[in-house]
N, C-alpha and C. Protein backbone atom coordinates (compact mmCIF):
# COMPACT_ATOMS: atom_id res chain seq x y z
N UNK A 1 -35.46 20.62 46.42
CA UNK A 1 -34.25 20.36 45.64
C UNK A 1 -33.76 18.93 45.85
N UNK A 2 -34.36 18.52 47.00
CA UNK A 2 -33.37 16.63 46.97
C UNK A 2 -34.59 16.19 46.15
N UNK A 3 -35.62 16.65 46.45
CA UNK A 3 -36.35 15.52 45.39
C UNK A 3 -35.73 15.30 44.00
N UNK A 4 -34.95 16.60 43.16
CA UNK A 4 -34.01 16.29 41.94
C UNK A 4 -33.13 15.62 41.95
N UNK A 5 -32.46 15.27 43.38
CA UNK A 5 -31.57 14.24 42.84
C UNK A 5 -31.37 12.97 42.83
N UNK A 6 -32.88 12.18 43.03
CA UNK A 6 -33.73 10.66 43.10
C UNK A 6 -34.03 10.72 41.68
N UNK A 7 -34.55 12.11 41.24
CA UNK A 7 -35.41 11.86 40.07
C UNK A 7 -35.38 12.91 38.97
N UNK A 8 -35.61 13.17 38.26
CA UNK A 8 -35.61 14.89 37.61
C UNK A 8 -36.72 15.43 38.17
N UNK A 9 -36.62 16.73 38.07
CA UNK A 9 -37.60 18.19 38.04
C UNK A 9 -38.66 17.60 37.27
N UNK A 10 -39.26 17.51 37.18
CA UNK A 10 -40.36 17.66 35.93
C UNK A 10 -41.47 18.81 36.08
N UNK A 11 -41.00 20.22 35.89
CA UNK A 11 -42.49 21.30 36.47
C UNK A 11 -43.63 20.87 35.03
N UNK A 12 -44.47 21.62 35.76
CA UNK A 12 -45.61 21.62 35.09
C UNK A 12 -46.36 22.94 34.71
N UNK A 13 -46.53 23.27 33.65
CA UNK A 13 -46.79 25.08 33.28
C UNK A 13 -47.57 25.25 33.23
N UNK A 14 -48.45 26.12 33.64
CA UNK A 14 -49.95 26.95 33.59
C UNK A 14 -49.84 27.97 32.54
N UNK A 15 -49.81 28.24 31.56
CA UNK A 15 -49.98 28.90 30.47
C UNK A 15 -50.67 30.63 30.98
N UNK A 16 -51.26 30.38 31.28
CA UNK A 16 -52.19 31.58 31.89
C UNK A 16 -53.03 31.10 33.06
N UNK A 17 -52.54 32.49 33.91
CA UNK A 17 -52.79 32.61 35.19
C UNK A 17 -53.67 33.97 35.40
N UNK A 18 -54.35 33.85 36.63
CA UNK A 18 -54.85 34.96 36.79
C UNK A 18 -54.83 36.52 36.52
N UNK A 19 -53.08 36.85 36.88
CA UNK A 19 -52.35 37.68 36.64
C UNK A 19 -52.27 37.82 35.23
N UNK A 20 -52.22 36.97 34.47
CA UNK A 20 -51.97 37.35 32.94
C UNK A 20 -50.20 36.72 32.45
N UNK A 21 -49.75 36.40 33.84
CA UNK A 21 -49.00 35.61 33.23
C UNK A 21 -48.57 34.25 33.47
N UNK A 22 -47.69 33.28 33.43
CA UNK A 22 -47.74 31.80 33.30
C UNK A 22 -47.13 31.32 35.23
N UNK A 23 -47.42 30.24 35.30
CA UNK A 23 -46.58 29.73 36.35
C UNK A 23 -46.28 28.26 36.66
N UNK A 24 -45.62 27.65 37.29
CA UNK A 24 -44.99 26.39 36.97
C UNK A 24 -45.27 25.77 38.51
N UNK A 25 -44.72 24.51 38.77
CA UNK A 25 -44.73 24.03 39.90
C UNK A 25 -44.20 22.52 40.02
N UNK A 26 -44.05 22.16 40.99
CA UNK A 26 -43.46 20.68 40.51
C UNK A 26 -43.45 20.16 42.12
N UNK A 27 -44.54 19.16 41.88
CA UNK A 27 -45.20 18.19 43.62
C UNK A 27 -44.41 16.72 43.45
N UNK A 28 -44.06 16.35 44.63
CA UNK A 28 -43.51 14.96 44.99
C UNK A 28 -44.14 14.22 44.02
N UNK A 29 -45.33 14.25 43.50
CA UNK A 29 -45.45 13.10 42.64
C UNK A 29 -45.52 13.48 41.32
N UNK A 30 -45.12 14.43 41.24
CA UNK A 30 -44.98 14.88 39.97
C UNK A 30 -46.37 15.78 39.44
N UNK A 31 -47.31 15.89 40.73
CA UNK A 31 -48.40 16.83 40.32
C UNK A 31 -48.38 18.51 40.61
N UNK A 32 -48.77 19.45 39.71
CA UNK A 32 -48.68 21.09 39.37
C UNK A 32 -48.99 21.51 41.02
N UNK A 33 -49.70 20.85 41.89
CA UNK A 33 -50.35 21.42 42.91
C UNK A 33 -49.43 21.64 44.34
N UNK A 34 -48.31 20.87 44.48
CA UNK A 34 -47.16 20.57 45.59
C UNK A 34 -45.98 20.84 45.17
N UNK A 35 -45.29 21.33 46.17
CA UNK A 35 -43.73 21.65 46.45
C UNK A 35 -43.45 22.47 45.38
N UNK A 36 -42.08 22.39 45.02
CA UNK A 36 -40.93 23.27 44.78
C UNK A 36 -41.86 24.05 43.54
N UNK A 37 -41.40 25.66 43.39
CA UNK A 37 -41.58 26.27 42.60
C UNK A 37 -40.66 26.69 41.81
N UNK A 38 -40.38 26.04 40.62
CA UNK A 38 -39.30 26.10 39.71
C UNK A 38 -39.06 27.34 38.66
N UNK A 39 -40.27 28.15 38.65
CA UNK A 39 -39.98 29.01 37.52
C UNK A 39 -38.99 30.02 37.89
N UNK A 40 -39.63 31.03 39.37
CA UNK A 40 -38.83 31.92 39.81
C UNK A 40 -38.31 31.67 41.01
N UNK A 41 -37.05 31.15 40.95
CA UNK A 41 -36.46 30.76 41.67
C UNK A 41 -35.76 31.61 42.30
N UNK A 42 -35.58 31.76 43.47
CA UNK A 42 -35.30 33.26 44.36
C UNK A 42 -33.70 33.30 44.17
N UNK A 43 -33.46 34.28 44.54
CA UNK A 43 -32.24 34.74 44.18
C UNK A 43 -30.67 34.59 44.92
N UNK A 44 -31.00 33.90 46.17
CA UNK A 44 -30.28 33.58 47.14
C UNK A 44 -28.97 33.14 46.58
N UNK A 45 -27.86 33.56 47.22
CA UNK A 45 -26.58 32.94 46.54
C UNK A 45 -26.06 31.41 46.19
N UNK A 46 -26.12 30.91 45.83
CA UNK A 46 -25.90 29.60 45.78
C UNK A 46 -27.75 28.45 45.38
N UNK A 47 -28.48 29.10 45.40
CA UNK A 47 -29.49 28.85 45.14
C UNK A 47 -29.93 27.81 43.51
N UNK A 48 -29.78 29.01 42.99
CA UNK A 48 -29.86 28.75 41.36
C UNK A 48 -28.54 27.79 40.75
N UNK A 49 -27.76 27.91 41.35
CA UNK A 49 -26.42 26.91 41.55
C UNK A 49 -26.57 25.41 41.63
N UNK A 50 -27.83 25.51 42.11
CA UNK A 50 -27.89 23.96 42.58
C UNK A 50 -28.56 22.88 41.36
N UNK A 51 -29.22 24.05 40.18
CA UNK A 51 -29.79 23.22 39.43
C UNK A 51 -28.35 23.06 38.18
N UNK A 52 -28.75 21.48 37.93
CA UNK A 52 -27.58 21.16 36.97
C UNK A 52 -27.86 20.34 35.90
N UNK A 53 -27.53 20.71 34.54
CA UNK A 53 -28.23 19.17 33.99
C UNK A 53 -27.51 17.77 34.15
N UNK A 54 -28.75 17.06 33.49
CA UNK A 54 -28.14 15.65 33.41
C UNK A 54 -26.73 15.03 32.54
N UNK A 55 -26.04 14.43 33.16
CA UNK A 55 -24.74 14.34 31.83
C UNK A 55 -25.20 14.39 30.51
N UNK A 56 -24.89 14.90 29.60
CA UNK A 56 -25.39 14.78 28.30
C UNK A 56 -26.09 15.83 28.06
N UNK A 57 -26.74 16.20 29.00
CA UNK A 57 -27.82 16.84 28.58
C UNK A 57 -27.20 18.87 28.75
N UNK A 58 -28.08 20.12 28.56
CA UNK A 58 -27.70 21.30 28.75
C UNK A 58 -29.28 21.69 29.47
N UNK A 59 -29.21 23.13 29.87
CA UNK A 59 -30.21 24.00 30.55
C UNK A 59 -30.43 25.08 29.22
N UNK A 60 -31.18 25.20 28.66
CA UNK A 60 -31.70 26.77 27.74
C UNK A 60 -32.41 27.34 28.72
N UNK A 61 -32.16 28.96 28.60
CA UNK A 61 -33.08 29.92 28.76
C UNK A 61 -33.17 30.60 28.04
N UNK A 62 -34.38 31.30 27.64
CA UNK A 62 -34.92 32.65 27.03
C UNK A 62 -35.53 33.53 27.72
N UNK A 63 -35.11 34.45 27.57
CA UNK A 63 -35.92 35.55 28.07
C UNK A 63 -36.06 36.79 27.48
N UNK A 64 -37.22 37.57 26.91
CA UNK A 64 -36.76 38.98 25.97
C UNK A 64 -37.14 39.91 27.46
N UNK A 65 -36.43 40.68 27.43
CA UNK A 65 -36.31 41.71 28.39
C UNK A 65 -37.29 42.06 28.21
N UNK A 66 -38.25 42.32 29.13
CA UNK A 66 -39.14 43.47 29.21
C UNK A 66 -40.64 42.93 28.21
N UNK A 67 -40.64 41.67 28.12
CA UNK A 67 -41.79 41.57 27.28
C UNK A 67 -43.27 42.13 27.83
N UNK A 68 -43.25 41.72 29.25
CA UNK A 68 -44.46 42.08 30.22
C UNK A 68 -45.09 43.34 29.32
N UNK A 69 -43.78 44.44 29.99
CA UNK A 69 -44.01 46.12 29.76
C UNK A 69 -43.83 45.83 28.66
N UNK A 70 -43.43 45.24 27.20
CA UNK A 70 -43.80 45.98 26.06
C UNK A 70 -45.02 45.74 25.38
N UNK A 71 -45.63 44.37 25.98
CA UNK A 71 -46.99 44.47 25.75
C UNK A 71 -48.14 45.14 26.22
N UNK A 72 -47.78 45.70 28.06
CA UNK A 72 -48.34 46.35 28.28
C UNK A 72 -48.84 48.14 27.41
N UNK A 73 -47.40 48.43 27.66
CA UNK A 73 -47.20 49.51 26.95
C UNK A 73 -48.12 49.44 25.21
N UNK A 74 -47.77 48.88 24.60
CA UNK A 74 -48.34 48.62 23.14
C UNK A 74 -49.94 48.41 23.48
N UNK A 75 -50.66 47.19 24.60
CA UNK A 75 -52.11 47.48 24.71
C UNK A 75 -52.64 48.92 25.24
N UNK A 76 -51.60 49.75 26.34
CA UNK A 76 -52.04 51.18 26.65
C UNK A 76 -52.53 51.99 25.13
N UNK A 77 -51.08 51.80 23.93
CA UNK A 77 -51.57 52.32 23.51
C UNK A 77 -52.96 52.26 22.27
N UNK A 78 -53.42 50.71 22.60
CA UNK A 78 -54.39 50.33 21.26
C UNK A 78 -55.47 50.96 22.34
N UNK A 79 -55.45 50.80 23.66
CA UNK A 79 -56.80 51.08 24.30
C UNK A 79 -56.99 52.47 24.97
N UNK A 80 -55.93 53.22 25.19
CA UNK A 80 -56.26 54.28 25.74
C UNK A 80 -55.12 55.62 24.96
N UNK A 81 -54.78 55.02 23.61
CA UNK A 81 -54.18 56.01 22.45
C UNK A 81 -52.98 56.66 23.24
N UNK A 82 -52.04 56.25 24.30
CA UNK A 82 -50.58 56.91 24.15
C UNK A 82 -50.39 55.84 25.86
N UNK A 83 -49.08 55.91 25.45
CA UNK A 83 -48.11 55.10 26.82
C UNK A 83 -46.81 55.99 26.66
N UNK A 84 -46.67 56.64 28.27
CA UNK A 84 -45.71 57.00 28.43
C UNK A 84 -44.07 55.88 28.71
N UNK A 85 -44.95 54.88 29.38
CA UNK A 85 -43.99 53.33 29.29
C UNK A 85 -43.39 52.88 27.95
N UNK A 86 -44.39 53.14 26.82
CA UNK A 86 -43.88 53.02 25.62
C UNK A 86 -43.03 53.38 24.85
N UNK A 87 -43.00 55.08 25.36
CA UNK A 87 -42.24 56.04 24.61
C UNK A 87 -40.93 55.65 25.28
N UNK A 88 -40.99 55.41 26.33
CA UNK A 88 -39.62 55.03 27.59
C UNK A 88 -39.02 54.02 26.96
N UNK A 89 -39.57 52.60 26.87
CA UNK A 89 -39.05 51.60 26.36
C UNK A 89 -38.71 51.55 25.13
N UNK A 90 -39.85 52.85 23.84
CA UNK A 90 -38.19 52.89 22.71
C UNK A 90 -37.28 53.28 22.54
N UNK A 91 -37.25 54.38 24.06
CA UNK A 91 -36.25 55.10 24.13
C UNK A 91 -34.85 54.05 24.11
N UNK A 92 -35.20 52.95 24.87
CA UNK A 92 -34.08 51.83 25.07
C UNK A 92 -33.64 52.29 26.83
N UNK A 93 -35.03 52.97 27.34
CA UNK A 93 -34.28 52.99 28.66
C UNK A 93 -34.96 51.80 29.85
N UNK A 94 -34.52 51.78 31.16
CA UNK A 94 -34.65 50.65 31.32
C UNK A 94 -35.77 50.97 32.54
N UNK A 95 -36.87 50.52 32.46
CA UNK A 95 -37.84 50.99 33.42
C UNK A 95 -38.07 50.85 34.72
N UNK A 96 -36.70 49.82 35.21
CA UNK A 96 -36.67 49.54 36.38
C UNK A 96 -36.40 50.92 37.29
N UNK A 97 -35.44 50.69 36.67
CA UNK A 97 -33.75 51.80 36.97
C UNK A 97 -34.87 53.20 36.57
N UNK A 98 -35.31 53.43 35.58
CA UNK A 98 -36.09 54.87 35.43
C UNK A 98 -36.75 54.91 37.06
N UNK A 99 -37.81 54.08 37.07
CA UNK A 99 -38.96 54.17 38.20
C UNK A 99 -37.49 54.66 39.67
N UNK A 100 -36.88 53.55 39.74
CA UNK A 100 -36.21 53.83 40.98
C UNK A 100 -35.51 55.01 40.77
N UNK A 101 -35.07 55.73 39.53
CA UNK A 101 -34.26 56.82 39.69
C UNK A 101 -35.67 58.37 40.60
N UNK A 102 -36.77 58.08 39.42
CA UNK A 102 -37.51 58.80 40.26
C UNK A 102 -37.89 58.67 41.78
N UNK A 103 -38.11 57.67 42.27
CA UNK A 103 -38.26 57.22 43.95
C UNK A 103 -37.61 57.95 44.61
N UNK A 104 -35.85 57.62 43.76
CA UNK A 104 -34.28 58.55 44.87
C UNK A 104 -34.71 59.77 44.36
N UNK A 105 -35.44 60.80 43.49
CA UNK A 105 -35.51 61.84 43.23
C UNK A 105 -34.42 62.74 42.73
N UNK A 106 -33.51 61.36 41.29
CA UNK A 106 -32.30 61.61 41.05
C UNK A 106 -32.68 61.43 38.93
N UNK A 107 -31.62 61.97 38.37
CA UNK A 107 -32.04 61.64 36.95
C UNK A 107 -31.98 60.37 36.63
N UNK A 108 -31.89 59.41 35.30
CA UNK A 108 -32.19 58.55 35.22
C UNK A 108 -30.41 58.36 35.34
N UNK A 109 -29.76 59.24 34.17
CA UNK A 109 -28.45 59.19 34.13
C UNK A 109 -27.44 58.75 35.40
N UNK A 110 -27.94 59.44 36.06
CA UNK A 110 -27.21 59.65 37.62
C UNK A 110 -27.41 58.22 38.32
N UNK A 111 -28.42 57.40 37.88
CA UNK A 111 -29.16 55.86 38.49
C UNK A 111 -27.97 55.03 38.02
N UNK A 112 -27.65 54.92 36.63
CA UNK A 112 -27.30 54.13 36.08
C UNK A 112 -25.90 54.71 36.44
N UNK A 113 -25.24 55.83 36.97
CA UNK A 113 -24.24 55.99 36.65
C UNK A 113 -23.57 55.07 37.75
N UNK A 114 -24.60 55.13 39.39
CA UNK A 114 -24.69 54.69 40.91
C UNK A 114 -24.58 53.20 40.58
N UNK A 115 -25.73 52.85 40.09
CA UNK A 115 -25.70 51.47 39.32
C UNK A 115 -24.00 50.61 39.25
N UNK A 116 -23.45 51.67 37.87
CA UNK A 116 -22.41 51.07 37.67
C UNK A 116 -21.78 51.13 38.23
N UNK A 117 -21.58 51.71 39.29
CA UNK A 117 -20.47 52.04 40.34
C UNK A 117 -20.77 50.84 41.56
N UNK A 118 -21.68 50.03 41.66
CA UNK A 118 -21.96 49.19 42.52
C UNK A 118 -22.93 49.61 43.96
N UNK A 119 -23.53 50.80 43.57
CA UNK A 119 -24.55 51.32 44.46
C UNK A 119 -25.37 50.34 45.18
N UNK A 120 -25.39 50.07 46.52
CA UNK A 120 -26.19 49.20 46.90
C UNK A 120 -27.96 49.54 47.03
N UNK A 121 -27.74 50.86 47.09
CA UNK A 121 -29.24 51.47 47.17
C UNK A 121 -29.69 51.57 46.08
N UNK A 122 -28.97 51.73 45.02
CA UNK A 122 -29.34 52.45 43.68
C UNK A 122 -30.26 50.45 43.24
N UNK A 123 -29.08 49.73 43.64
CA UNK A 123 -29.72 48.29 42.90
C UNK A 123 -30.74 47.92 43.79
N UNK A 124 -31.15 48.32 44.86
CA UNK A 124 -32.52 47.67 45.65
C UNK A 124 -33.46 48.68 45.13
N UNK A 125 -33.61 50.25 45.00
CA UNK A 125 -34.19 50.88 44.47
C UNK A 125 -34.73 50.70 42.85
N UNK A 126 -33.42 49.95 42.14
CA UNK A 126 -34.26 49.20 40.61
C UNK A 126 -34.63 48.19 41.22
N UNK A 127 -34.98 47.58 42.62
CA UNK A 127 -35.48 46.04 42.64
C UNK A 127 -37.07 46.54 43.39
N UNK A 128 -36.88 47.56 43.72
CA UNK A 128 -38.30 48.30 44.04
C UNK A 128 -39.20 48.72 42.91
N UNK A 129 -38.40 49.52 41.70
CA UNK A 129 -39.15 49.52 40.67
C UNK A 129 -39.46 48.59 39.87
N UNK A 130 -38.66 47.57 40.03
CA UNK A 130 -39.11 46.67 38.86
C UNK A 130 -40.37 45.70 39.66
N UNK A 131 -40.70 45.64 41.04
CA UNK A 131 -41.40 45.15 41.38
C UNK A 131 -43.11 45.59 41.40
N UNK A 132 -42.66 47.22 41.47
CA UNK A 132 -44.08 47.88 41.57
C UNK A 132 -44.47 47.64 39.54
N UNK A 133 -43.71 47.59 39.19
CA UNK A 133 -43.77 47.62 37.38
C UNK A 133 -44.22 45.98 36.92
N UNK A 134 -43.99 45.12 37.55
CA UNK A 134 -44.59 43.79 37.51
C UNK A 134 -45.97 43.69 38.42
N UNK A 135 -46.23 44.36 39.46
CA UNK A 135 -46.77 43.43 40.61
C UNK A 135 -48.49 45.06 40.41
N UNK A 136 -48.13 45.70 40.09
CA UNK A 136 -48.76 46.83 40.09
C UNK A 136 -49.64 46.75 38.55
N UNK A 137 -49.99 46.24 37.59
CA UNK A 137 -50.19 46.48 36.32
C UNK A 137 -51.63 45.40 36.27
N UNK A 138 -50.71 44.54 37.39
CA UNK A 138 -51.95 43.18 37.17
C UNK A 138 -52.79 43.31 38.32
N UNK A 139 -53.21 44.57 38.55
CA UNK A 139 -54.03 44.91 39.62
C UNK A 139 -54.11 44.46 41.19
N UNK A 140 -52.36 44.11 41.75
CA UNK A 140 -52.61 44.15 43.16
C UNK A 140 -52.86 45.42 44.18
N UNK A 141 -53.61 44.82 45.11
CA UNK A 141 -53.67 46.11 45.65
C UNK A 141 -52.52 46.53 47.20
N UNK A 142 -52.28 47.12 48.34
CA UNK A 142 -51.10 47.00 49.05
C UNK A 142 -51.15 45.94 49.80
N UNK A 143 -51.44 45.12 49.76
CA UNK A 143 -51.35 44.07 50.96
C UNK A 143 -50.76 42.63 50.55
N UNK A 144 -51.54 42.65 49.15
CA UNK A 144 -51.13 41.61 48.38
C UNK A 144 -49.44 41.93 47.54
N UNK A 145 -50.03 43.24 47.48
CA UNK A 145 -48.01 43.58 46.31
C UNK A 145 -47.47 43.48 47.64
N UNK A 146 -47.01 43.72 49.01
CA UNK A 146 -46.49 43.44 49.95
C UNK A 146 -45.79 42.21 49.74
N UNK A 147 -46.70 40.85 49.86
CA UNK A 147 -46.29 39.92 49.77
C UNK A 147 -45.75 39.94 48.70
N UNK A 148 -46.26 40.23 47.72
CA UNK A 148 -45.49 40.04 45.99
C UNK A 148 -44.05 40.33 45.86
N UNK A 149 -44.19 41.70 46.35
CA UNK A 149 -42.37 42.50 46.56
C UNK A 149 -42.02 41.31 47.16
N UNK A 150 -42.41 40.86 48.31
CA UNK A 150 -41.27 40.34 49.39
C UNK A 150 -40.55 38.62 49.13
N UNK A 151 -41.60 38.01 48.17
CA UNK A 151 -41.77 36.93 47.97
C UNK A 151 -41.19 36.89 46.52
N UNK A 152 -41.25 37.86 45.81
CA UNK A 152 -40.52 38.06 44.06
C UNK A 152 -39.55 38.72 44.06
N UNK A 153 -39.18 39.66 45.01
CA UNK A 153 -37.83 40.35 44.70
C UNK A 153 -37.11 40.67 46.11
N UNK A 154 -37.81 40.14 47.23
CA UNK A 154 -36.34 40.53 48.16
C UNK A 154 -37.00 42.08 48.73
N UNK A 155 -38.02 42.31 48.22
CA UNK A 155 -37.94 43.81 48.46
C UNK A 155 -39.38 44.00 49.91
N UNK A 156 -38.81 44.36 51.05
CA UNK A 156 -39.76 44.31 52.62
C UNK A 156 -40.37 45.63 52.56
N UNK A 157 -41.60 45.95 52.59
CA UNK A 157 -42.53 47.09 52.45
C UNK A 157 -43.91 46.67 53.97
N UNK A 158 -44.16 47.97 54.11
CA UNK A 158 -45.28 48.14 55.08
C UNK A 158 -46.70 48.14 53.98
N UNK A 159 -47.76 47.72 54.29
CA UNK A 159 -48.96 47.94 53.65
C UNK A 159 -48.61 49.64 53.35
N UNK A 160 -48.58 50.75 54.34
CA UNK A 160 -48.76 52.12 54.05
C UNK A 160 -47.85 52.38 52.90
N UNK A 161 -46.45 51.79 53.12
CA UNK A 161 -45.04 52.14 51.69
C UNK A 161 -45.68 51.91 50.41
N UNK A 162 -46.82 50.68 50.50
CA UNK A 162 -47.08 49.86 49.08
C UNK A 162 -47.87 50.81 48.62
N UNK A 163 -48.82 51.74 49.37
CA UNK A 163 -50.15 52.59 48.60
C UNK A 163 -49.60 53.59 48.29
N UNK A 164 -48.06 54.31 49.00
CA UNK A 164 -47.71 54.92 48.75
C UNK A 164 -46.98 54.65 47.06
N UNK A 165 -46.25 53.96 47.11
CA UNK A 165 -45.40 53.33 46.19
C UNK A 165 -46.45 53.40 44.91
N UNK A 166 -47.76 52.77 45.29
CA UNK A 166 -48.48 52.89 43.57
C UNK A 166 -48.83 54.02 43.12
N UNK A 167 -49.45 54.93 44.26
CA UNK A 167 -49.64 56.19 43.75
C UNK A 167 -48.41 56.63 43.32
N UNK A 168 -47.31 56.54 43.36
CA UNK A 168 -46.49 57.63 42.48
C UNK A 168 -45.92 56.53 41.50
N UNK A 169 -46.32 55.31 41.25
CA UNK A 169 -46.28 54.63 40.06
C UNK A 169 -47.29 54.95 38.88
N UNK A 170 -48.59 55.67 39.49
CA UNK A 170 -49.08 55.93 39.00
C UNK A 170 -49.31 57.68 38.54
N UNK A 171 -48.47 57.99 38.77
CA UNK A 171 -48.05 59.08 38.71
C UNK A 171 -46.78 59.66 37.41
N UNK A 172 -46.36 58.56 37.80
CA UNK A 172 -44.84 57.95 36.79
C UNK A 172 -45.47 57.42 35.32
N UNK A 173 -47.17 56.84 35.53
CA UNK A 173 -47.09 56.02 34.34
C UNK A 173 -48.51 56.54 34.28
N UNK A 174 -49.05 58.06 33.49
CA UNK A 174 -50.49 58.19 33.66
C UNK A 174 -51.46 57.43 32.84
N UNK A 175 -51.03 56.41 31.86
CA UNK A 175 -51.89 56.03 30.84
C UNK A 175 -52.58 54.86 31.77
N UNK A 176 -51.97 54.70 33.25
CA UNK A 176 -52.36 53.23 33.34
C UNK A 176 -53.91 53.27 34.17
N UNK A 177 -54.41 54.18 35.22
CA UNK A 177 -55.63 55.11 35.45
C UNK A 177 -56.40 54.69 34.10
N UNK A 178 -56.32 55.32 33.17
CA UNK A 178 -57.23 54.69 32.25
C UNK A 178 -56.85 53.68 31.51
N UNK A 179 -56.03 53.10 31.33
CA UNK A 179 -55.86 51.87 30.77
C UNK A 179 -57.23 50.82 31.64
N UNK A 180 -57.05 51.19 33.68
CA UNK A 180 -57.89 50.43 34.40
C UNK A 180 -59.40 50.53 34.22
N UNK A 181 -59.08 51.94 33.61
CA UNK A 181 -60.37 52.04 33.58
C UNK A 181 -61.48 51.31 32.23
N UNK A 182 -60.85 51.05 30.87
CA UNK A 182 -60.68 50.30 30.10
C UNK A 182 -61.07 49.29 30.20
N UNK A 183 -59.95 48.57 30.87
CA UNK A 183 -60.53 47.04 31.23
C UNK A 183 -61.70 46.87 32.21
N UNK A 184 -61.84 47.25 33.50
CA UNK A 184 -62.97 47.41 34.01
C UNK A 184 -64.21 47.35 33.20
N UNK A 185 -64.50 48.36 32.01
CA UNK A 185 -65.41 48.26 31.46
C UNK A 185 -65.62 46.91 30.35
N UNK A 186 -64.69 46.77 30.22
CA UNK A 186 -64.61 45.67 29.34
C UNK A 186 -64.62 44.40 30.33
N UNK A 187 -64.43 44.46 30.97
CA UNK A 187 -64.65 43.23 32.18
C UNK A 187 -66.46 43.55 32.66
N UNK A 188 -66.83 44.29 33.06
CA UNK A 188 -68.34 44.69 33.30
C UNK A 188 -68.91 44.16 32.13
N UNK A 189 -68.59 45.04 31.12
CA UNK A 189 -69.87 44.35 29.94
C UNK A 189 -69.66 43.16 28.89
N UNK A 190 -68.39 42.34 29.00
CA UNK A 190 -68.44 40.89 28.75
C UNK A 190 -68.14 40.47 27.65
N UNK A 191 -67.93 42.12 26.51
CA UNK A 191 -67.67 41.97 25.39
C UNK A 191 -65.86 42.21 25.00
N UNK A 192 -65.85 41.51 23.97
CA UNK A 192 -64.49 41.41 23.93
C UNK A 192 -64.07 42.88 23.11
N UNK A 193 -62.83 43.35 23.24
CA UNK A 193 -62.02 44.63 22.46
C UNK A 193 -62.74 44.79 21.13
């Protein structure tokens, strides 16, 4: 962050990443490979605070909720003909908060109701689901989503919590078993969809 205030930010975007989705970065000399990571910037209080624009200038963001899962959901269903994620997300419900309502072994209603009430468990429990729902799709396995949770959302897991955690993500979301299985094959034999 002092390096911004000698000079501007200037990140640099990777379009596509391993994972399938983009990532940024921004090195002392202005190269993608060093220092600060500007895209997801952790959540710490006063953190995100610190970025400001230049006089004159403003900050845009965009973001469509949920694009990840609605593409996911929509390829489940071109490749393996139904997504239960899909049917969820036209429901207009929110898949974080769903996943964690199942975890507490509570309705979804009852999540959101905790939610609004300022539940502290209820909001680390949507910060659990929304992590296994990002970090789980793009094929980590527990050691690596470990770090992922802990490093993307704040959220501290044992290797054993994480295998636990996917199996009943995968449990929660059966299209995705064969969705893997899908790509696998399509990754083996080289040919495209």
């Amino acid at each position: 962050l002092r390096e911004g205030v000698y000079r501007p930010l200037q990140p640099r975007y990777n379009v596509l990443v391993e994972s399938g989705r983009t990532s940024c970065s921004q090195g002392k000399d202005g190269s993608p490979t060093l220092g600060f990571q500007i895209q997801n910037v952790h959540r710490e209080p006063g953190l995100r605070e610190c970025f400001i624009p230049r006089p004159g200038k403003v900050f845009f963001a965009a973001d469509w909720s949920g694009a990840e899962l609605h593409t996911l959901a929509e390829a489940c269903n071109v490749l393996v003909g139904y997504s239960t994620m899909g049917e969820k997300l036209n429901q207009g419900i929110d898949l974080h908060m769903d996943f964690g309502a199942q975890l507490m072994d509570i309705s979804y209603k009852e999540a959101q109701r905790r939610r609004k009430a300022g539940d502290k468990h209820t909001k680390d429990m949507r910060q659990l689901g929304k992590s296994a729902l990002f970090g789980f799709p793009g094929g980590l396995g527990a050691l690596t989503f470990v770090v992922f949770a802990h490093d993307s959302y704040g959220v501290v897991l044992t290797v054993e919590e994480a295998k636990a955690l996917k199996a009943k993500w995968l449990v929660a979301f059966p299209e995705m078993p064969d969705y893997f299985k899908v790509i696998n094959r399509i990754c083996e034999s080289g040919q495209p969809v």
